[in-house]
Protein backbone atom coordinates (compact mmCIF):
# COMPACT_ATOMS: atom_id res chain seq x y z
CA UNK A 1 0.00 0.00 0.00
CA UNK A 2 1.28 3.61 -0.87
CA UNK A 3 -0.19 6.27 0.88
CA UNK A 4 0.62 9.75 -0.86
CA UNK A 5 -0.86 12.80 -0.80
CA UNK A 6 -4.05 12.20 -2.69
CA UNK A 7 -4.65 8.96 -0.41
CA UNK A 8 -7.88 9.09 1.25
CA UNK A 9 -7.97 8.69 4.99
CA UNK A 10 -10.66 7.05 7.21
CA UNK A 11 -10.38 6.90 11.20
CA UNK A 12 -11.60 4.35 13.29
CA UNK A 13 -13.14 5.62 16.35
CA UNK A 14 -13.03 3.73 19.05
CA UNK A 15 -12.61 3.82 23.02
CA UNK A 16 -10.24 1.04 23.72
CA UNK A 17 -8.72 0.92 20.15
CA UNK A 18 -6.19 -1.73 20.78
CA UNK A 19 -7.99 -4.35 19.99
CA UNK A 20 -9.57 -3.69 16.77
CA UNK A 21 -8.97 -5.91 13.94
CA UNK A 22 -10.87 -3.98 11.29
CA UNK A 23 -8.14 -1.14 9.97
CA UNK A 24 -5.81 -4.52 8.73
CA UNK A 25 -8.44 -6.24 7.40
CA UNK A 26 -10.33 -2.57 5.34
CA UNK A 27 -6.71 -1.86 4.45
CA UNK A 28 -5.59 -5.21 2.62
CA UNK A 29 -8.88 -5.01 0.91
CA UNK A 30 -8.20 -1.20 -0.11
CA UNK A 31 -4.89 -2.73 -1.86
CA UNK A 32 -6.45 -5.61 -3.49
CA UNK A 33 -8.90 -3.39 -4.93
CA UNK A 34 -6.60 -0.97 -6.36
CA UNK A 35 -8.34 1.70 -4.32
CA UNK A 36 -5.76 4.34 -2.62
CA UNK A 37 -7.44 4.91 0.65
CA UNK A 38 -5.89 3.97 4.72
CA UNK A 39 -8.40 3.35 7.68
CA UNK A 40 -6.00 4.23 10.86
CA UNK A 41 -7.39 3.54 14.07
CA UNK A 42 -8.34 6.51 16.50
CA UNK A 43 -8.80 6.05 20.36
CA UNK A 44 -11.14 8.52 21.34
CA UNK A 45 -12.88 9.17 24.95
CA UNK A 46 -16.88 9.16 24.65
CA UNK A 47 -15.92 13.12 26.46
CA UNK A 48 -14.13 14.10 23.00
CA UNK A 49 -16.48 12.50 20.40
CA UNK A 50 -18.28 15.62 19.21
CA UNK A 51 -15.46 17.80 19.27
CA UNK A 52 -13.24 15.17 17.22
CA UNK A 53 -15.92 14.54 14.87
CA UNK A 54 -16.86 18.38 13.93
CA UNK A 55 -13.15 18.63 13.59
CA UNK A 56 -13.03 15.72 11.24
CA UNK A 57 -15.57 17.80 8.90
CA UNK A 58 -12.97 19.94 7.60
CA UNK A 59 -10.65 17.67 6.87
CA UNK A 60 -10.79 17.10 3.03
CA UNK A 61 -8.73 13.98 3.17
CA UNK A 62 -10.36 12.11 5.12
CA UNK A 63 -13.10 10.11 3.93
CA UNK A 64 -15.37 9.35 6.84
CA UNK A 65 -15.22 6.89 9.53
CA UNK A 66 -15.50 3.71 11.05
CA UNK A 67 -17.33 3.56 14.75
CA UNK A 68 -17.54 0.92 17.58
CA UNK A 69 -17.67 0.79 21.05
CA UNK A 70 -18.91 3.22 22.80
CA UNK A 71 -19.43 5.46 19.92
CA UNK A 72 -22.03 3.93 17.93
CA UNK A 73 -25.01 5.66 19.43
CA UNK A 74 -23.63 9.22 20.13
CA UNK A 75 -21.99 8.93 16.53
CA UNK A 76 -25.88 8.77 15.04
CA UNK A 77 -26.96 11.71 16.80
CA UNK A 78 -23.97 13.24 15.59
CA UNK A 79 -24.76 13.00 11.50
CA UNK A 80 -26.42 15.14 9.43
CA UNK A 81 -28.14 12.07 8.10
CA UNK A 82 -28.91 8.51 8.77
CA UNK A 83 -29.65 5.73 5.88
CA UNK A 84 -31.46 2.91 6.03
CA UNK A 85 -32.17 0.89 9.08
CA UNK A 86 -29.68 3.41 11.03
CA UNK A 87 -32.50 6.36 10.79
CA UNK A 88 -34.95 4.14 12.20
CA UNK A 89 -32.57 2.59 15.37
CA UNK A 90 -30.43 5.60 15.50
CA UNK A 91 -27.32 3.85 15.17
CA UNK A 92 -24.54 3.89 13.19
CA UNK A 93 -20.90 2.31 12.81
CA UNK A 94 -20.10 3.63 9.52
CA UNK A 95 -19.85 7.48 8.36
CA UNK A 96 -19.31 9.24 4.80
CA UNK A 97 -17.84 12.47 5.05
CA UNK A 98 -19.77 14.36 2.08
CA UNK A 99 -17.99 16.77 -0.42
CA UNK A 100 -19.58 19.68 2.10
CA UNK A 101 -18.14 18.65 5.22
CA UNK A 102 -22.19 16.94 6.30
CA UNK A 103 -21.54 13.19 7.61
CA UNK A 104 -23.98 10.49 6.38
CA UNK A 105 -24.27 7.56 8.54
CA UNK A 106 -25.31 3.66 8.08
CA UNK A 107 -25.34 0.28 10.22
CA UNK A 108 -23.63 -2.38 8.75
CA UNK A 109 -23.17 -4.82 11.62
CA UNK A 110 -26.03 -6.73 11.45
CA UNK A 111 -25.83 -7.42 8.29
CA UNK A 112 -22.22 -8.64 9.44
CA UNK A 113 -23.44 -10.83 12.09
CA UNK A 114 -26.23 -11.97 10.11
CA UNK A 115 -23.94 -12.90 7.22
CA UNK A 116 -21.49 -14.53 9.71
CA UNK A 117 -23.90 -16.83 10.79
CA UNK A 118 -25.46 -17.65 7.30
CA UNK A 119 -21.52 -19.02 6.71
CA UNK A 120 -21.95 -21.41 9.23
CA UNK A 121 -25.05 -22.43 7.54
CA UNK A 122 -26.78 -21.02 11.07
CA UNK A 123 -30.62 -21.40 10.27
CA UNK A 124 -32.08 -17.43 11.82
CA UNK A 125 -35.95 -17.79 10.18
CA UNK A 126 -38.12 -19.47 12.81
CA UNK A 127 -35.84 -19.61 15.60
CA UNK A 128 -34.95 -18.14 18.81
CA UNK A 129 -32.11 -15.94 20.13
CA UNK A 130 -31.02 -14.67 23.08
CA UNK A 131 -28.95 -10.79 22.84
CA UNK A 132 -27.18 -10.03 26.27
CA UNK A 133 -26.66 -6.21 25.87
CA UNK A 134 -28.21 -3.27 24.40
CA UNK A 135 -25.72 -1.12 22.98
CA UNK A 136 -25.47 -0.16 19.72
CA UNK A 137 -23.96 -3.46 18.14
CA UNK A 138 -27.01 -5.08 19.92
CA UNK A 139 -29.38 -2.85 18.60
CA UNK A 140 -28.04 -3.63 15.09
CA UNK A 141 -27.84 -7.38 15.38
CA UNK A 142 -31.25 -7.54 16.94
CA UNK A 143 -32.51 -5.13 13.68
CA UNK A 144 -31.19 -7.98 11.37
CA UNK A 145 -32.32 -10.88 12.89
CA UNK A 146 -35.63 -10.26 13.23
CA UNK A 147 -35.36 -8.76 9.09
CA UNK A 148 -34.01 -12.78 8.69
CA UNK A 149 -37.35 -13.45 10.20
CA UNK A 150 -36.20 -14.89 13.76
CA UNK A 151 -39.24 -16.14 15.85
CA UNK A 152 -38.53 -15.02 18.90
CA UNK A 153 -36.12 -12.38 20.32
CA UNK A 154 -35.25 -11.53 24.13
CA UNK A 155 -32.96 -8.96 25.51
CA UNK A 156 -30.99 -9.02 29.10
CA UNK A 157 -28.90 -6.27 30.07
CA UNK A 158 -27.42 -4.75 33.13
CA UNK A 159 -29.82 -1.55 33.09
CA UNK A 160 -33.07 -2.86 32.69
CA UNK A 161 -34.04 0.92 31.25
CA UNK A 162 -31.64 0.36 28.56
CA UNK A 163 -33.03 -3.00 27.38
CA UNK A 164 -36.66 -1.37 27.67
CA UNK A 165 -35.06 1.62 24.46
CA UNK A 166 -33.89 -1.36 22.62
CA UNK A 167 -36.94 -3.60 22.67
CA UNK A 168 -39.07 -0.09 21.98
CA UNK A 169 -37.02 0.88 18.94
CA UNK A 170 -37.11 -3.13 17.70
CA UNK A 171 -40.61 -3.48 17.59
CA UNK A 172 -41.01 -0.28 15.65
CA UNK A 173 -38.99 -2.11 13.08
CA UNK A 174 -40.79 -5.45 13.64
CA UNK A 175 -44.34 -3.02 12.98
CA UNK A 176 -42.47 -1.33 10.00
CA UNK A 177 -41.50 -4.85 8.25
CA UNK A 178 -44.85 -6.41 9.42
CA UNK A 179 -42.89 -9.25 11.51
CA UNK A 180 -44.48 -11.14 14.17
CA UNK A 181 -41.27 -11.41 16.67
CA UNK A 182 -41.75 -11.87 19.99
CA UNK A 183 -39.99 -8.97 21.60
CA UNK A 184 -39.13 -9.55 25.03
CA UNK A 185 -36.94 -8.79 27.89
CA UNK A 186 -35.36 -11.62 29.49
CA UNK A 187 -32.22 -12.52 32.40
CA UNK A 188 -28.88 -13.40 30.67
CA UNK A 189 -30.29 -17.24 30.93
CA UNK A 190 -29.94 -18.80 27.42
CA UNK A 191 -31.74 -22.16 28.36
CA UNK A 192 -34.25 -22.85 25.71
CA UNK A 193 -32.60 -20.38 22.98
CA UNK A 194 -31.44 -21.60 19.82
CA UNK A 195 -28.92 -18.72 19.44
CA UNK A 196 -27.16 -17.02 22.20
CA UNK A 197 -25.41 -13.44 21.39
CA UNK A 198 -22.27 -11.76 23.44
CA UNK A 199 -23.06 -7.95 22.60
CA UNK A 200 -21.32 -6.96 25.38
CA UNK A 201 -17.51 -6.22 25.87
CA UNK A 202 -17.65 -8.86 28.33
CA UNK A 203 -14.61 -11.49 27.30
CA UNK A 204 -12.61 -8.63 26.26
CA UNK A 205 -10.65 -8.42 29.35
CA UNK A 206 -8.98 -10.94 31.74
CA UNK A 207 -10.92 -11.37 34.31
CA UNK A 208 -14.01 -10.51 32.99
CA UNK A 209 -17.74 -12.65 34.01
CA UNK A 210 -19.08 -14.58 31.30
CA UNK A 211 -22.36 -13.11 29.89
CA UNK A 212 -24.09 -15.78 30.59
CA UNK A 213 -23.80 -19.19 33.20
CA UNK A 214 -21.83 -21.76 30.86
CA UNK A 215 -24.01 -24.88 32.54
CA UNK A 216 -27.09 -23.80 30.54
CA UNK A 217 -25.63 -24.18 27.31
CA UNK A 218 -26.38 -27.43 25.35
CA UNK A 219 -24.91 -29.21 22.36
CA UNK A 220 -28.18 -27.63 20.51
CA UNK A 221 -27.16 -23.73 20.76
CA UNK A 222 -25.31 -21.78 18.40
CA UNK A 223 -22.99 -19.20 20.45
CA UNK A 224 -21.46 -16.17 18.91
CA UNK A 225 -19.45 -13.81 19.90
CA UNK A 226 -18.61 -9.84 18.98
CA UNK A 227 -15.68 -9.39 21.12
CA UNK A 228 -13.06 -10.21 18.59
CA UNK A 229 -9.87 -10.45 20.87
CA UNK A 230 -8.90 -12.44 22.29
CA UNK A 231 -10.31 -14.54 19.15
CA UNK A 232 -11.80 -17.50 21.44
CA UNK A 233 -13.01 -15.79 24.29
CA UNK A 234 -13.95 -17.61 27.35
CA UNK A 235 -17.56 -17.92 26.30
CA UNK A 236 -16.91 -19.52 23.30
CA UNK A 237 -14.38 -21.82 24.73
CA UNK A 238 -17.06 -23.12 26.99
CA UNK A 239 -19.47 -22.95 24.41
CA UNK A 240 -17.30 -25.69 22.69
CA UNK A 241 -16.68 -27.81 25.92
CA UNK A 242 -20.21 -28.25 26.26
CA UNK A 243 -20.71 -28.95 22.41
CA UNK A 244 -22.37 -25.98 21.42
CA UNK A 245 -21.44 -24.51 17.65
CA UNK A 246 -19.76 -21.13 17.91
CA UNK A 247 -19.37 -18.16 15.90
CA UNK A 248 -16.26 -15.76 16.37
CA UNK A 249 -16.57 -12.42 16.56
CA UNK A 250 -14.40 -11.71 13.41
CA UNK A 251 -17.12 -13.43 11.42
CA UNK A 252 -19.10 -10.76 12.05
CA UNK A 253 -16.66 -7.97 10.60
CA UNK A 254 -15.42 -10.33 7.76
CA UNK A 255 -18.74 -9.62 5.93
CA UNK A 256 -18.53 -5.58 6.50
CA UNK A 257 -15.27 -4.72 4.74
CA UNK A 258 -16.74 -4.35 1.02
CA UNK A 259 -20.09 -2.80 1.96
CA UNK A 260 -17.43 -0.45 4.13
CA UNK A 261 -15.24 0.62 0.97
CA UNK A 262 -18.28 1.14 -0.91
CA UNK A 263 -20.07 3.23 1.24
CA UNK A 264 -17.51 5.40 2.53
CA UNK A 265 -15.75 5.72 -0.45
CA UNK A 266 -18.20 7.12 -2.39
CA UNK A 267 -18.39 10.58 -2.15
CA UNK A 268 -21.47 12.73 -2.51
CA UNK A 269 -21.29 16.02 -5.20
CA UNK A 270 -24.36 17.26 -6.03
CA UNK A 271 -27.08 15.21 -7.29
CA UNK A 272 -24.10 12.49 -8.44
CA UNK A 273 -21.65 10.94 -7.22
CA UNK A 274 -17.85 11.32 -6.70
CA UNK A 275 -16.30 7.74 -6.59
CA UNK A 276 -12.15 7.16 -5.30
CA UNK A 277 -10.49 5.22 -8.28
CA UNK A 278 -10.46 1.96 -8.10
CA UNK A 279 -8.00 0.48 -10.74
């Protein structure tokens, strides 16, 4: 990769930023595609998010953004505009700087997780999942399930008032869509669940409680992760031990990278559009 003076530059804003795996992955992609573009990764407090992000406006070079944790929901409310499912959840972990400085923002992990489950041939239509969490990731993973037509879908989190916003702004989706989900809340118990989901940074850390009691998971569950490092986190490991199938949490970003270049990378200009060359 050569990175020049015409190179466009996209941040990654996140708060830890040492473990993200995404800036390797978007870059290698960038340089297979012939496209001359660098996603660096930017640790950023939750405290500093506006300010960095206004500042980011009036940088020509850069290209827009990448968000994750704990950015993804402030980062929405921080756009000009939202596309898509993000307008609806106001959510977003992906951001287009415009040609006028506005930021334009999407949610593409769902479709990530969704995608990284489809891999593992992971059936989603008819069943039942479990979310522990209710951040922004959640919010988006819970959005695409129940658009894959899951049958029922309950949420456990710490704050109980934050699990309440996410089931509210689900079923608006569920009415929008016409699905029949049942929306509930639920304790971090994944006994009868056909799909249990980490949304949480728990796993991240050493030392950190498992989301949920390993003794209720069965050889019938699928277990996946979004905590990407460590790579097998403690859940997952006794996931496996107690013959469960398990998703990683890079699966979910794997699926993200294109739909990233392409939607960042295309650049707004009046009624068209100003694409980055892609040789």
């Amino acid at each position: 990769m050569q990175i020049d003076g015409t190179s466009s530059v996209l941040v990654h804003l996140a708060c830890p930023a040492a473990h993200l795996q995404t800036p390797q992955r978007f870059n290698r992609r960038c340089a297979e595609r012939g496209i001359n573009a660098v996603l660096v990764p930017w640790q950023v407090q939750p405290d500093n998010l506006a300010a960095m992000m206004q500042a980011l406006r009036n940088a020509e070079s850069v290209a827009g953004m990448v968000v994750t944790i704990p950015h993804k929901e402030t980062a929405a409310r921080l756009c000009d505009r939202l596309e898509g499912v993000a307008d609806l959840l106001q959510v977003a972990n992906v951001i287009r700087r415009e040609a006028d400085g506005s930021l334009t923002g999407r949610i593409l992990d769902g479709d990530g997780f969704v995608g990284g489950l489809r891999a593992e041939n992971v059936q989603i239509a008819g069943r039942s999942a479990l979310i522990v969490g209710a951040g922004g990731v959640a919010l988006a993973i819970g959005a695409a399930l129940i658009e894959s037509g899951v049958a029922r879908l309950h949420i456990a989190n710490r704050t109980q008032a934050r699990a309440e916003e996410m089931r509210a702004r689900l079923a608006l989706l569920a009415e929008k869509i016409g699905a029949r989900t049942d929306l509930a809340l639920s304790e971090p118990d994944p006994a009868g669940f056909d799909i249990v989901v980490n949304a949480t940074a728990l796993g991240m850390y050493d030392g950190d409680a498992l989301p949920v009691s390993p003794d209720r998971l069965t050889p019938q569950m699928t277990v996946a992760e979004v905590v990407m490092v460590p790579a097998i986190t403690p859940l997952l490991r006794a996931a496996e031990a107690r013959g469960a199938r398990t998703v990683p949490g890079s699966a979910m970003i794997a699926g993200q990278i294109d739909p990233f270049i392409d939607f960042v990378l295309t650049r707004r200009k009046g009624g068209g559009a100003e694409v980055s060359q892609e040789k």
